[in-house]
PDB file of N, CA and C in Angstrom:
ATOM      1  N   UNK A   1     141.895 -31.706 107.934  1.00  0.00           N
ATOM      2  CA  UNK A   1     141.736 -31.913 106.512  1.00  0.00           C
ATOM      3  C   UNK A   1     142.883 -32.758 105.952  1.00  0.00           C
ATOM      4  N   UNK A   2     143.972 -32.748 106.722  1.00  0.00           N
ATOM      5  CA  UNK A   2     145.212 -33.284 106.023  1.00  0.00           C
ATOM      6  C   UNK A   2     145.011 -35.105 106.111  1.00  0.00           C
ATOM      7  N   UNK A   3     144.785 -35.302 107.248  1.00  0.00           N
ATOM      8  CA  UNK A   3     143.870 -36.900 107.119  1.00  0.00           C
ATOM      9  C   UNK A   3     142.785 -37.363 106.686  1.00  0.00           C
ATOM     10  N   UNK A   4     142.175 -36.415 105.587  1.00  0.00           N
ATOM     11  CA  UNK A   4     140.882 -37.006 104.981  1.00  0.00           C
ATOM     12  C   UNK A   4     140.704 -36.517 104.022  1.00  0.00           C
ATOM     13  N   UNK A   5     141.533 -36.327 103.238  1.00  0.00           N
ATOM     14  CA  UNK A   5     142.095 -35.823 102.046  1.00  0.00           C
ATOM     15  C   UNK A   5     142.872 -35.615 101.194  1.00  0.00           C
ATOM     16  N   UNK A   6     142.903 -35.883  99.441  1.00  0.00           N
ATOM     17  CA  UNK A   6     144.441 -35.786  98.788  1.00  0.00           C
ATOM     18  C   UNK A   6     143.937 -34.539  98.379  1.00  0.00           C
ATOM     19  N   UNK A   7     145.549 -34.187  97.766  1.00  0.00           N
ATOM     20  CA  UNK A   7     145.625 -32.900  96.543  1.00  0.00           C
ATOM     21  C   UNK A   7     145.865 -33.500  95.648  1.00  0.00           C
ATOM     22  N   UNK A   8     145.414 -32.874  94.843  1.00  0.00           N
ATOM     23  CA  UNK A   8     145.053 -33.255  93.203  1.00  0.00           C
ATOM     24  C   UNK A   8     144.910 -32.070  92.455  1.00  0.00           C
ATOM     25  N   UNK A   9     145.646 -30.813  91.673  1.00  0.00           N
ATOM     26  CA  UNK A   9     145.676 -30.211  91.210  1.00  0.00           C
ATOM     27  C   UNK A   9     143.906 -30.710  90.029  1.00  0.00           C
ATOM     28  N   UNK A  10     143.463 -29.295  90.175  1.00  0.00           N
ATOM     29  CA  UNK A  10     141.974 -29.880  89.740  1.00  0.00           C
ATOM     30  C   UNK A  10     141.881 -28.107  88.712  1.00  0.00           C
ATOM     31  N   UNK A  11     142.402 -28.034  87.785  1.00  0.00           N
ATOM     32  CA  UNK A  11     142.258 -26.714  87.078  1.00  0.00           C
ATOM     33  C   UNK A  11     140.970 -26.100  86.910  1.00  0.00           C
ATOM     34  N   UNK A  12     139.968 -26.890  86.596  1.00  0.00           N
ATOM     35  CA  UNK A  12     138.535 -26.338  86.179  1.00  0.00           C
ATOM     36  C   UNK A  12     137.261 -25.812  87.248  1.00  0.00           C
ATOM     37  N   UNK A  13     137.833 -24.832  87.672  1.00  0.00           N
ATOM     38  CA  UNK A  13     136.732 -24.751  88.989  1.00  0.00           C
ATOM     39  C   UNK A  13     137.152 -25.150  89.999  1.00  0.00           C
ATOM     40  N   UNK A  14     135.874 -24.552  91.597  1.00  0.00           N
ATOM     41  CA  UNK A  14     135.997 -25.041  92.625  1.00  0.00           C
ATOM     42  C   UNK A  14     135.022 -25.882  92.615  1.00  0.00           C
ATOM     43  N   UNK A  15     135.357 -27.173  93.479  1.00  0.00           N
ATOM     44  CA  UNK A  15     134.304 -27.657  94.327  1.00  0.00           C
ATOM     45  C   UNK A  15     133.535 -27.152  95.214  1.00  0.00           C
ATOM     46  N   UNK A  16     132.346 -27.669  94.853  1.00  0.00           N
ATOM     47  CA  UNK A  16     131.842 -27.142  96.630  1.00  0.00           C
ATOM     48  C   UNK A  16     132.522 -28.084  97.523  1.00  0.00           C
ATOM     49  N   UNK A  17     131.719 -27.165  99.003  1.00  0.00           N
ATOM     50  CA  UNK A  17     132.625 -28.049 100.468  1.00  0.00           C
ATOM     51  C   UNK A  17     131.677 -29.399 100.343  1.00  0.00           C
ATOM     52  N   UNK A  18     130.621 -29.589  99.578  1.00  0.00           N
ATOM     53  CA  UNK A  18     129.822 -31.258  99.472  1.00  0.00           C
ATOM     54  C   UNK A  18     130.679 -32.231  98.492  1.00  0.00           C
ATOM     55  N   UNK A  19     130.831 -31.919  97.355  1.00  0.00           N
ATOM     56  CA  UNK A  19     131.558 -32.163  96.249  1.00  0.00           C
ATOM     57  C   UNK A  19     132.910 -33.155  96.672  1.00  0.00           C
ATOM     58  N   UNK A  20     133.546 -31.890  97.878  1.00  0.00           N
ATOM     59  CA  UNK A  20     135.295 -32.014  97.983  1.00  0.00           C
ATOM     60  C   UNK A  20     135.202 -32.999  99.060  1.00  0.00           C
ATOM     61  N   UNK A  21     133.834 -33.168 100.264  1.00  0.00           N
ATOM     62  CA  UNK A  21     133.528 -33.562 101.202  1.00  0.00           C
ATOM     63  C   UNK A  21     133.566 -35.331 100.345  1.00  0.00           C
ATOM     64  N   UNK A  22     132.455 -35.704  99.561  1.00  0.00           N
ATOM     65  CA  UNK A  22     132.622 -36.597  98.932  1.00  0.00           C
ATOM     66  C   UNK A  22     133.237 -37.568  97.596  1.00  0.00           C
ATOM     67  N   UNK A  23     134.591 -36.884  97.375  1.00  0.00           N
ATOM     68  CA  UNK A  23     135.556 -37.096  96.602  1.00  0.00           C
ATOM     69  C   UNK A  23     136.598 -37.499  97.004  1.00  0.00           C
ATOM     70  N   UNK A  24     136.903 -36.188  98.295  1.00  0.00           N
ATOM     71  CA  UNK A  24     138.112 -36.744  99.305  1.00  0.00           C
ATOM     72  C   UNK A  24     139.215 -36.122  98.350  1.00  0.00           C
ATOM     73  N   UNK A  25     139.305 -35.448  97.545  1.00  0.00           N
ATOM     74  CA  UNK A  25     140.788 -34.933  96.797  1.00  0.00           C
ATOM     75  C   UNK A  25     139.700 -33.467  95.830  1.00  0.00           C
ATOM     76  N   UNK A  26     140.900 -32.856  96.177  1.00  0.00           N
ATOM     77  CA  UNK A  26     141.224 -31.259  95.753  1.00  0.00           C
ATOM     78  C   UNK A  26     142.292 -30.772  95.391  1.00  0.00           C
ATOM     79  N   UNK A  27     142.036 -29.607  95.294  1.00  0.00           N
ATOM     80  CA  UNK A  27     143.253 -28.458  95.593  1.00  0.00           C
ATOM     81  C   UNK A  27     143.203 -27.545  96.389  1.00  0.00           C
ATOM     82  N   UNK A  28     144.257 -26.292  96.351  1.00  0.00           N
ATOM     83  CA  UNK A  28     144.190 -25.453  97.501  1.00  0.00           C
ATOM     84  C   UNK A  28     142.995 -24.783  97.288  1.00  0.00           C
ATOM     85  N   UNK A  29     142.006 -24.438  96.052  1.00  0.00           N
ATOM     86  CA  UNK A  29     140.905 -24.073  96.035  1.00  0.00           C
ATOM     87  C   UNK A  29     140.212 -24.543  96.758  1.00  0.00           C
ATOM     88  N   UNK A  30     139.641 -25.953  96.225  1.00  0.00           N
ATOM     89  CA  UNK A  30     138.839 -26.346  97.158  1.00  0.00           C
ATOM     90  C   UNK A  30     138.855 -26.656  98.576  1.00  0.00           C
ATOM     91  N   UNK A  31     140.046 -26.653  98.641  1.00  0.00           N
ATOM     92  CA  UNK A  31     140.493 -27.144 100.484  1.00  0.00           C
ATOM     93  C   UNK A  31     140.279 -25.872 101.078  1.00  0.00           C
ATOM     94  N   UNK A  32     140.578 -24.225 100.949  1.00  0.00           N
ATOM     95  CA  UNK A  32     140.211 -23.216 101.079  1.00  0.00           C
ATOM     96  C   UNK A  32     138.626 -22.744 101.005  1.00  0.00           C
ATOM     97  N   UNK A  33     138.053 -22.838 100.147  1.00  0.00           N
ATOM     98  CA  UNK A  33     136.619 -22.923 100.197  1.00  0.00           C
ATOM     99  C   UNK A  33     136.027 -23.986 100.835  1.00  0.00           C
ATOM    100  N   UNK A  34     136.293 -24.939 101.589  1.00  0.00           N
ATOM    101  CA  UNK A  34     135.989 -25.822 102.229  1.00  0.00           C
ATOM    102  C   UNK A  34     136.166 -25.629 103.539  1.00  0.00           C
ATOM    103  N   UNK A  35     137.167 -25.151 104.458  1.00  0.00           N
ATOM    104  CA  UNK A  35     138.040 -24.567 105.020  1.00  0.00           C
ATOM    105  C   UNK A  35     137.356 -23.699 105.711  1.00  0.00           C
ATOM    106  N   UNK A  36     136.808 -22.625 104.901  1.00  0.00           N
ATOM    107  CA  UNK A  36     135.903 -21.328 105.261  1.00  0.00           C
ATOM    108  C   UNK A  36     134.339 -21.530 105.460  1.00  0.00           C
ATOM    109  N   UNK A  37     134.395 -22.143 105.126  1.00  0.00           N
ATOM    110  CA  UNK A  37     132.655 -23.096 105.014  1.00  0.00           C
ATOM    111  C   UNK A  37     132.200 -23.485 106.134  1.00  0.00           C
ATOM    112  N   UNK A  38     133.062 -24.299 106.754  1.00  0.00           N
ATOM    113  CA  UNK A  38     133.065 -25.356 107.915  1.00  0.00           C
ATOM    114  C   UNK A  38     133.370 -24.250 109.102  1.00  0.00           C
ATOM    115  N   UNK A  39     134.434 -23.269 109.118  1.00  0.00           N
ATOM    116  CA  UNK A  39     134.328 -21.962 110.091  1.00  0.00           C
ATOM    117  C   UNK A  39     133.072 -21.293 110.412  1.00  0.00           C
ATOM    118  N   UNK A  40     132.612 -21.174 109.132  1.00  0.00           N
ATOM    119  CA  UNK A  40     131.480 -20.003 108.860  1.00  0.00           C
ATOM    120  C   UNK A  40     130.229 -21.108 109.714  1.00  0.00           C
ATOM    121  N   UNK A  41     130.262 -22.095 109.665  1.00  0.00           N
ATOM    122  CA  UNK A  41     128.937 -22.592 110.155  1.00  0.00           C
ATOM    123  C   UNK A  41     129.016 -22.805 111.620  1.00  0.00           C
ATOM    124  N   UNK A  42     130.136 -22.878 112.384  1.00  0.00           N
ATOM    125  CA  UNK A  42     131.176 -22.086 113.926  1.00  0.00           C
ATOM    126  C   UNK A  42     131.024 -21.234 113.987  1.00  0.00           C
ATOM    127  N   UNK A  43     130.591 -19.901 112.885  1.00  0.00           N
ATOM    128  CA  UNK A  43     130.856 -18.191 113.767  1.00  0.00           C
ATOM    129  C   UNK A  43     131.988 -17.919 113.852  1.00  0.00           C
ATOM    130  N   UNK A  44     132.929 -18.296 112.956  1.00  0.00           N
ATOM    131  CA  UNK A  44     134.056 -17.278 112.516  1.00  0.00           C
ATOM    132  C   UNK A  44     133.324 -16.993 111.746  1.00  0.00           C
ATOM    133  N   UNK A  45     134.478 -15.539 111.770  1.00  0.00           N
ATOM    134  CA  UNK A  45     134.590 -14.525 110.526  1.00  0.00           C
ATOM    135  C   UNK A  45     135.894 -15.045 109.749  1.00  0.00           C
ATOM    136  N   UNK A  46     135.203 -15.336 108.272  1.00  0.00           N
ATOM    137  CA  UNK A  46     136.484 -15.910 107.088  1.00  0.00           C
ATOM    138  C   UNK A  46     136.617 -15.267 106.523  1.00  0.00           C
ATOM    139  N   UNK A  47     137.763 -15.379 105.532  1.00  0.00           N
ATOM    140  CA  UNK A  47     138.161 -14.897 104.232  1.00  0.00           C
ATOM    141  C   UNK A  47     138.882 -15.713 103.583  1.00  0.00           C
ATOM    142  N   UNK A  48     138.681 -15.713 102.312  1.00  0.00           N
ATOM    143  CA  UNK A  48     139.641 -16.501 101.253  1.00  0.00           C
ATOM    144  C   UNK A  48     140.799 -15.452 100.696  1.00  0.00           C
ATOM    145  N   UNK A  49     142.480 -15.778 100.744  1.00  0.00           N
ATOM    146  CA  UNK A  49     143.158 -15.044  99.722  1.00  0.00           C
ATOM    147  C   UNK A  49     143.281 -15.958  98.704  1.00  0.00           C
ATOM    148  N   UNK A  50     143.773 -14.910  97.200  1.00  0.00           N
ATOM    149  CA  UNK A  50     143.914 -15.293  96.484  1.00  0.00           C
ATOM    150  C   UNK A  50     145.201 -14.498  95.669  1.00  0.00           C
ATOM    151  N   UNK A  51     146.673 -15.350  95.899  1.00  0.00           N
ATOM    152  CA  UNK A  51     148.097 -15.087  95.679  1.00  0.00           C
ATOM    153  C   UNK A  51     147.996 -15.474  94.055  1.00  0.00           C
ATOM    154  N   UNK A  52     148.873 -14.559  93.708  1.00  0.00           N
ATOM    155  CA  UNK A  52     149.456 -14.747  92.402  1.00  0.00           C
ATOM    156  C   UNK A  52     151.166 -14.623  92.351  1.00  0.00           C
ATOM    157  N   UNK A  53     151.786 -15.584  92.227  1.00  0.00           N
ATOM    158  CA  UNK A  53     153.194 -15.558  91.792  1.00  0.00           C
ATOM    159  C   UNK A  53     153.761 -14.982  90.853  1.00  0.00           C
ATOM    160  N   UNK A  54     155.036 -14.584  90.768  1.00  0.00           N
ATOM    161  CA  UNK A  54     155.730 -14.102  89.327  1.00  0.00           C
ATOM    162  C   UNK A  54     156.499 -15.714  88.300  1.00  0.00           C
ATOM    163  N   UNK A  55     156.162 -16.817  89.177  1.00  0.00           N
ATOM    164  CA  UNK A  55     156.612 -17.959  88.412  1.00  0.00           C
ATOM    165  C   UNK A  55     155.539 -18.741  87.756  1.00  0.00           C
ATOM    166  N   UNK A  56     154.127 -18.582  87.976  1.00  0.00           N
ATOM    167  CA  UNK A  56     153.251 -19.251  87.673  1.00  0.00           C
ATOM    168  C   UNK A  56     152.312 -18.496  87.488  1.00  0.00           C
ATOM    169  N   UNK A  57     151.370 -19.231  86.554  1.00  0.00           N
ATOM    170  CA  UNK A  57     149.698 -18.789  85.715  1.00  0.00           C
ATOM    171  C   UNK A  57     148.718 -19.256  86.366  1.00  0.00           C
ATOM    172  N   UNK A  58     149.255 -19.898  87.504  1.00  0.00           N
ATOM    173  CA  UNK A  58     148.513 -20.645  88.463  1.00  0.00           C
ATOM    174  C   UNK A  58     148.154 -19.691  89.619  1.00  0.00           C
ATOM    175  N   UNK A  59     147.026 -19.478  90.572  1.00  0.00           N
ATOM    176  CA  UNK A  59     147.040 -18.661  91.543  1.00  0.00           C
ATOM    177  C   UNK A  59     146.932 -19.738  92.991  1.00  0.00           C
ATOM    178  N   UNK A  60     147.239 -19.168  93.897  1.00  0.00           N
ATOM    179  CA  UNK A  60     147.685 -20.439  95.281  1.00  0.00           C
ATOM    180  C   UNK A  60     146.186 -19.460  95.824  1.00  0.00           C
ATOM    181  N   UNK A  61     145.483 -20.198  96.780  1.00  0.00           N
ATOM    182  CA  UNK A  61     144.354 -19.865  97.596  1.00  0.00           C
ATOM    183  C   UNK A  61     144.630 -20.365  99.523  1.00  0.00           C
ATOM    184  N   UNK A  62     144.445 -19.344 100.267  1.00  0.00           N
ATOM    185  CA  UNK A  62     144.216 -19.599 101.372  1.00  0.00           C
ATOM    186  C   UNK A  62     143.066 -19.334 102.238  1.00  0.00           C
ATOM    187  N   UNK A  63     142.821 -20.168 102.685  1.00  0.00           N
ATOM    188  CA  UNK A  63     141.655 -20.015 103.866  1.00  0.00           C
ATOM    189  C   UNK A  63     142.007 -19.025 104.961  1.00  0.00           C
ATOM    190  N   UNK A  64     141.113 -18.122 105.228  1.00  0.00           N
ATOM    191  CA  UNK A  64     142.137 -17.490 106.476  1.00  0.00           C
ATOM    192  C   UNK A  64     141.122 -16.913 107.501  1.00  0.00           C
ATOM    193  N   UNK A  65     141.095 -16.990 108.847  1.00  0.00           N
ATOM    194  CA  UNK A  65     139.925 -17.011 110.234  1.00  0.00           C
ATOM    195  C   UNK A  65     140.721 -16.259 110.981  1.00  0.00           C
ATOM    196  N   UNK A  66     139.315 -15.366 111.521  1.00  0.00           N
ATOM    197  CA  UNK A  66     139.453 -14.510 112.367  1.00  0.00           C
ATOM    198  C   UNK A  66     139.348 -15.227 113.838  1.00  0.00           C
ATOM    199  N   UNK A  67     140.675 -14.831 114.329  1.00  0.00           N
ATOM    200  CA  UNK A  67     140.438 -15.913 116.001  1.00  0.00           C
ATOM    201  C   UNK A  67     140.920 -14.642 116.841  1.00  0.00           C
ATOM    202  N   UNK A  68     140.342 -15.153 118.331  1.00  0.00           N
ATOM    203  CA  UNK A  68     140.354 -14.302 119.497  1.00  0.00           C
ATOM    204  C   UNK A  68     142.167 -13.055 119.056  1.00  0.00           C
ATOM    205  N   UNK A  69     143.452 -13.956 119.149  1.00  0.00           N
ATOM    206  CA  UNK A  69     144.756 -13.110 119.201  1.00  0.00           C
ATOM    207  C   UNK A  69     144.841 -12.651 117.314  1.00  0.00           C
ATOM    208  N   UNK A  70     143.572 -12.465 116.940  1.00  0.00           N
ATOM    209  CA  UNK A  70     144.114 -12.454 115.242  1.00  0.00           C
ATOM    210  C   UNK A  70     143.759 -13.333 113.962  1.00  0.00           C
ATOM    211  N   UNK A  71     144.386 -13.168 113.301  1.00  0.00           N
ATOM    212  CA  UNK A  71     143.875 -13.928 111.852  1.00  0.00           C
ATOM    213  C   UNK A  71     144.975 -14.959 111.671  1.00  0.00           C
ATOM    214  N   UNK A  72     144.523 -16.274 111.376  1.00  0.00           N
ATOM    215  CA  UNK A  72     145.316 -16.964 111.028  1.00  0.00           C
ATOM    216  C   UNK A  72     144.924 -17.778 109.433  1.00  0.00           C
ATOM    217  N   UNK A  73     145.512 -18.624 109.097  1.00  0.00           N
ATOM    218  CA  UNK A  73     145.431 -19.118 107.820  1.00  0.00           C
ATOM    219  C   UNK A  73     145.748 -20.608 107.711  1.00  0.00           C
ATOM    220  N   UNK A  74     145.151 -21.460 106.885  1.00  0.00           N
ATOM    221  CA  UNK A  74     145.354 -22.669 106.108  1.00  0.00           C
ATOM    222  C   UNK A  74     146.060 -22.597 105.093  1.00  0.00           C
ATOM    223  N   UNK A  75     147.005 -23.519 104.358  1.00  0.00           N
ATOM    224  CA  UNK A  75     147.274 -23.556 103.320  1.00  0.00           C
ATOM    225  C   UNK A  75     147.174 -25.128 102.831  1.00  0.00           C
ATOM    226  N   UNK A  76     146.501 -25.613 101.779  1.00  0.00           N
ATOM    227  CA  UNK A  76     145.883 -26.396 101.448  1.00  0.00           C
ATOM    228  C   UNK A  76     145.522 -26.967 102.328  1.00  0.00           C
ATOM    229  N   UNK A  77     146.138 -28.197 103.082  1.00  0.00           N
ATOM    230  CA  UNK A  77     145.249 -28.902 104.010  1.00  0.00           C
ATOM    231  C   UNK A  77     146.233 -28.988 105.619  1.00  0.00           C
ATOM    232  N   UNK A  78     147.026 -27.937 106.006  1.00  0.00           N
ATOM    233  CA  UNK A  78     147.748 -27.612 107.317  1.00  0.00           C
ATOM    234  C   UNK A  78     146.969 -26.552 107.530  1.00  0.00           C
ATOM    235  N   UNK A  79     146.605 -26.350 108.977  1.00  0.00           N
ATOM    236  CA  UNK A  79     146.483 -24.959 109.706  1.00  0.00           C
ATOM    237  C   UNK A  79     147.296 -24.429 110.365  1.00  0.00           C
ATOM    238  N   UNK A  80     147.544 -23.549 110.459  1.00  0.00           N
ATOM    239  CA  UNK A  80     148.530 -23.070 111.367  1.00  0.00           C
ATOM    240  C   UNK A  80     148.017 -21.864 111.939  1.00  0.00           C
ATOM    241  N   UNK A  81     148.499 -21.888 113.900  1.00  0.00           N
ATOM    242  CA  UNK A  81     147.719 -20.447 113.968  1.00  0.00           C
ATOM    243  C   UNK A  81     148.683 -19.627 114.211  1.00  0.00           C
ATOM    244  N   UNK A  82     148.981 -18.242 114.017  1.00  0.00           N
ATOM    245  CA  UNK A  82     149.943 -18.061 114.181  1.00  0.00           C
ATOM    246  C   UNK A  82     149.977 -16.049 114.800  1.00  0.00           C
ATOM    247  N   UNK A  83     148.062 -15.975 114.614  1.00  0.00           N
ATOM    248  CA  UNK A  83     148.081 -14.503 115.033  1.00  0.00           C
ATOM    249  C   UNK A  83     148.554 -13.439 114.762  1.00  0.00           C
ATOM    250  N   UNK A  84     147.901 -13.268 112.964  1.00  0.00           N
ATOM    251  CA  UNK A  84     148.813 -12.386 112.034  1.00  0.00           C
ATOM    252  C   UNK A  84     147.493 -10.705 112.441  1.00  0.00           C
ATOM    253  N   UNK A  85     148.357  -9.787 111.992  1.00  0.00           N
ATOM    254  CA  UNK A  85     147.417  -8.479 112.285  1.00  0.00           C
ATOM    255  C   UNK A  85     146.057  -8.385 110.802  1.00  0.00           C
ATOM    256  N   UNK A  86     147.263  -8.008 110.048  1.00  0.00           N
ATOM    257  CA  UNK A  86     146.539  -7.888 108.215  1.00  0.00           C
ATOM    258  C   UNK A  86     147.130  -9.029 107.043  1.00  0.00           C
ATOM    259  N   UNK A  87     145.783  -8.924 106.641  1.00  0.00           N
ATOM    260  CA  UNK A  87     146.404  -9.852 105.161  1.00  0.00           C
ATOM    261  C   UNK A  87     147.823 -10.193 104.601  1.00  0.00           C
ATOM    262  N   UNK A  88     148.229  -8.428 104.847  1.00  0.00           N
ATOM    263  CA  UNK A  88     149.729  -8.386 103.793  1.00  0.00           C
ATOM    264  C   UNK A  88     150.537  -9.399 104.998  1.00  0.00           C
ATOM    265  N   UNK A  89     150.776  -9.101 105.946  1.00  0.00           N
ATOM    266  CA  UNK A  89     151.425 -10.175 106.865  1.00  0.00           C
ATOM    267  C   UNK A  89     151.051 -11.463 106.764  1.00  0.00           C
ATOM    268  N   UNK A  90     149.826 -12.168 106.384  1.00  0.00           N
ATOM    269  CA  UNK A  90     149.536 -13.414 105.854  1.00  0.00           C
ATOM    270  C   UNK A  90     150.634 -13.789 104.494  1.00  0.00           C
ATOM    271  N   UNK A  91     150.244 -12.833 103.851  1.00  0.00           N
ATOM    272  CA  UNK A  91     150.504 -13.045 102.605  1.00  0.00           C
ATOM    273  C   UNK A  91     152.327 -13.263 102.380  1.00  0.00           C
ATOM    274  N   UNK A  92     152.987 -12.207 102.849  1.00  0.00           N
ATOM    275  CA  UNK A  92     154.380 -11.770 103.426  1.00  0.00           C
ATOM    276  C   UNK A  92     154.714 -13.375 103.601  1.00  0.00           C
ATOM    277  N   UNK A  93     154.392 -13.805 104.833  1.00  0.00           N
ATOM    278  CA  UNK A  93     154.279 -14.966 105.618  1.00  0.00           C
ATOM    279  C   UNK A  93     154.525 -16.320 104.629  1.00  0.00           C
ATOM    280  N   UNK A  94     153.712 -16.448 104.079  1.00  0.00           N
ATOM    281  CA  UNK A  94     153.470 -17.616 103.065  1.00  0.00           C
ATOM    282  C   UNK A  94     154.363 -17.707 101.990  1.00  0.00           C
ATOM    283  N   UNK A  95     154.849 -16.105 101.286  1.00  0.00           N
ATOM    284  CA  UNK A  95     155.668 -16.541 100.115  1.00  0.00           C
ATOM    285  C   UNK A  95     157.185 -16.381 100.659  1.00  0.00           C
ATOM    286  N   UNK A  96     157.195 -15.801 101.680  1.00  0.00           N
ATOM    287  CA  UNK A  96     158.297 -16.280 102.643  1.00  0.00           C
ATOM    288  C   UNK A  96     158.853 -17.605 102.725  1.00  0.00           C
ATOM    289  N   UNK A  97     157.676 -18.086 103.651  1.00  0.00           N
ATOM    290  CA  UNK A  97     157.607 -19.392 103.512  1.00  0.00           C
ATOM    291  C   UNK A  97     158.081 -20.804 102.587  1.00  0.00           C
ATOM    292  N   UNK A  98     157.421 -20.299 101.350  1.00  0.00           N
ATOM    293  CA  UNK A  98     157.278 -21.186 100.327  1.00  0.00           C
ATOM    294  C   UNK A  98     158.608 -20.422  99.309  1.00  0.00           C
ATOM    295  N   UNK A  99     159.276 -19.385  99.632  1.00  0.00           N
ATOM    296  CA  UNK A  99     160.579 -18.903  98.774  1.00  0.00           C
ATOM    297  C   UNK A  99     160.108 -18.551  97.079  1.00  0.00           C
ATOM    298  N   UNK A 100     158.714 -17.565  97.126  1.00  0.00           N
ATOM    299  CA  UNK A 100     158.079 -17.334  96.254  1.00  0.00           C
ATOM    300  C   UNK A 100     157.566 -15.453  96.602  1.00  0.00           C
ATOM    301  N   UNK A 101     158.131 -15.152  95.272  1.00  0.00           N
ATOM    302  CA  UNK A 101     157.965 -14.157  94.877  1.00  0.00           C
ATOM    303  C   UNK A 101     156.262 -13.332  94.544  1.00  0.00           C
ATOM    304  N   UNK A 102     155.868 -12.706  94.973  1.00  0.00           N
ATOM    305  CA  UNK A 102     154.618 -12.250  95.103  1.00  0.00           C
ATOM    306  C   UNK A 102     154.523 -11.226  94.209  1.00  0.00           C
ATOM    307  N   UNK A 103     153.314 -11.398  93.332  1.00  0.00           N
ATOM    308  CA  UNK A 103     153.244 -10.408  92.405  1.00  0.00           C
ATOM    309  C   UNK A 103     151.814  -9.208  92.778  1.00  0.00           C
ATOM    310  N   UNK A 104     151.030 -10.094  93.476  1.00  0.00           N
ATOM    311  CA  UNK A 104     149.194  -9.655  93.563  1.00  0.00           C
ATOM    312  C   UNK A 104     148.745 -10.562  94.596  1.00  0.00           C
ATOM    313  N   UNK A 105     147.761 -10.169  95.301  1.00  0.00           N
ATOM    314  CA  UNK A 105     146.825 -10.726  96.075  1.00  0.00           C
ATOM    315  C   UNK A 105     145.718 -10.164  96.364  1.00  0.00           C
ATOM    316  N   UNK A 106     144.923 -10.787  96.594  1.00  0.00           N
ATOM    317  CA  UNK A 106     143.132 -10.591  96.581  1.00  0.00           C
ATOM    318  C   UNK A 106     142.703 -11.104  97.805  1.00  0.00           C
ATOM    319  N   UNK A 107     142.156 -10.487  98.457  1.00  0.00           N
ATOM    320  CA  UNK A 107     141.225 -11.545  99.542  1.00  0.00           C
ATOM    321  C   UNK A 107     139.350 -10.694  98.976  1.00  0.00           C
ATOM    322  N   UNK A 108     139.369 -12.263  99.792  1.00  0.00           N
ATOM    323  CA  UNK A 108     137.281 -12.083  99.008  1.00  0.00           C
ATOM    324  C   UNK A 108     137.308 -12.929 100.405  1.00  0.00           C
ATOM    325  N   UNK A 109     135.822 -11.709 100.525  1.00  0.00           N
ATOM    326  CA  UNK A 109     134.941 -11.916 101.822  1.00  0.00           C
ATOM    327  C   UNK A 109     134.081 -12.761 102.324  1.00  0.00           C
TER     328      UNK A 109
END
């Protein structure tokens, strides 16, 4: 995804994976719902999270697949696999990562 695609902070909605497919620019929404789309039609098992920060009104979205050693995750348009057990370790992981404070998270099925 990272070579066939910009980010573009896009506030109003997701794209669909057709939409984002023929635009070529998103956000972590749509790159996440896009993400899971393209798994799901492979036979993974997906999930989308959905992070909320204590610095922003903004919520961050990840794609995240069930693989043989575990669950791994996308964040906007990198994959990384990395063979996490549960969500909260995704989640842990990322605002780690990114040096962001975690307030809430959601995953949808």
């Amino acid at each position: 995804m990272q070579d066939n695609f910009t980010y573009k902070f896009q506030p109003y909605g997701v794209k669909t994976p057709l939409e984002l497919y023929l635009s070529k620019i998103g956000d972590c929404n749509d790159f996440s719902n896009f993400g899971v789309y393209i798994a799901n039609i492979h036979n993974y098992k997906t999930y989308q999270i959905r992070i909320v920060f204590n610095d922003s009104n903004i919520a961050h979205w990840l794609g995240v697949y069930q693989e043989e050693n575990g669950l791994t995750y996308s964040s906007n348009k990198l994959y990384s696999y990395l063979g996490f057990n549960t969500f909260e370790e995704i989640v842990n992981h990322y605002c780690n990562k990114k040096e962001r404070i975690l307030v809430s998270y959601e995953v949808i099925e």
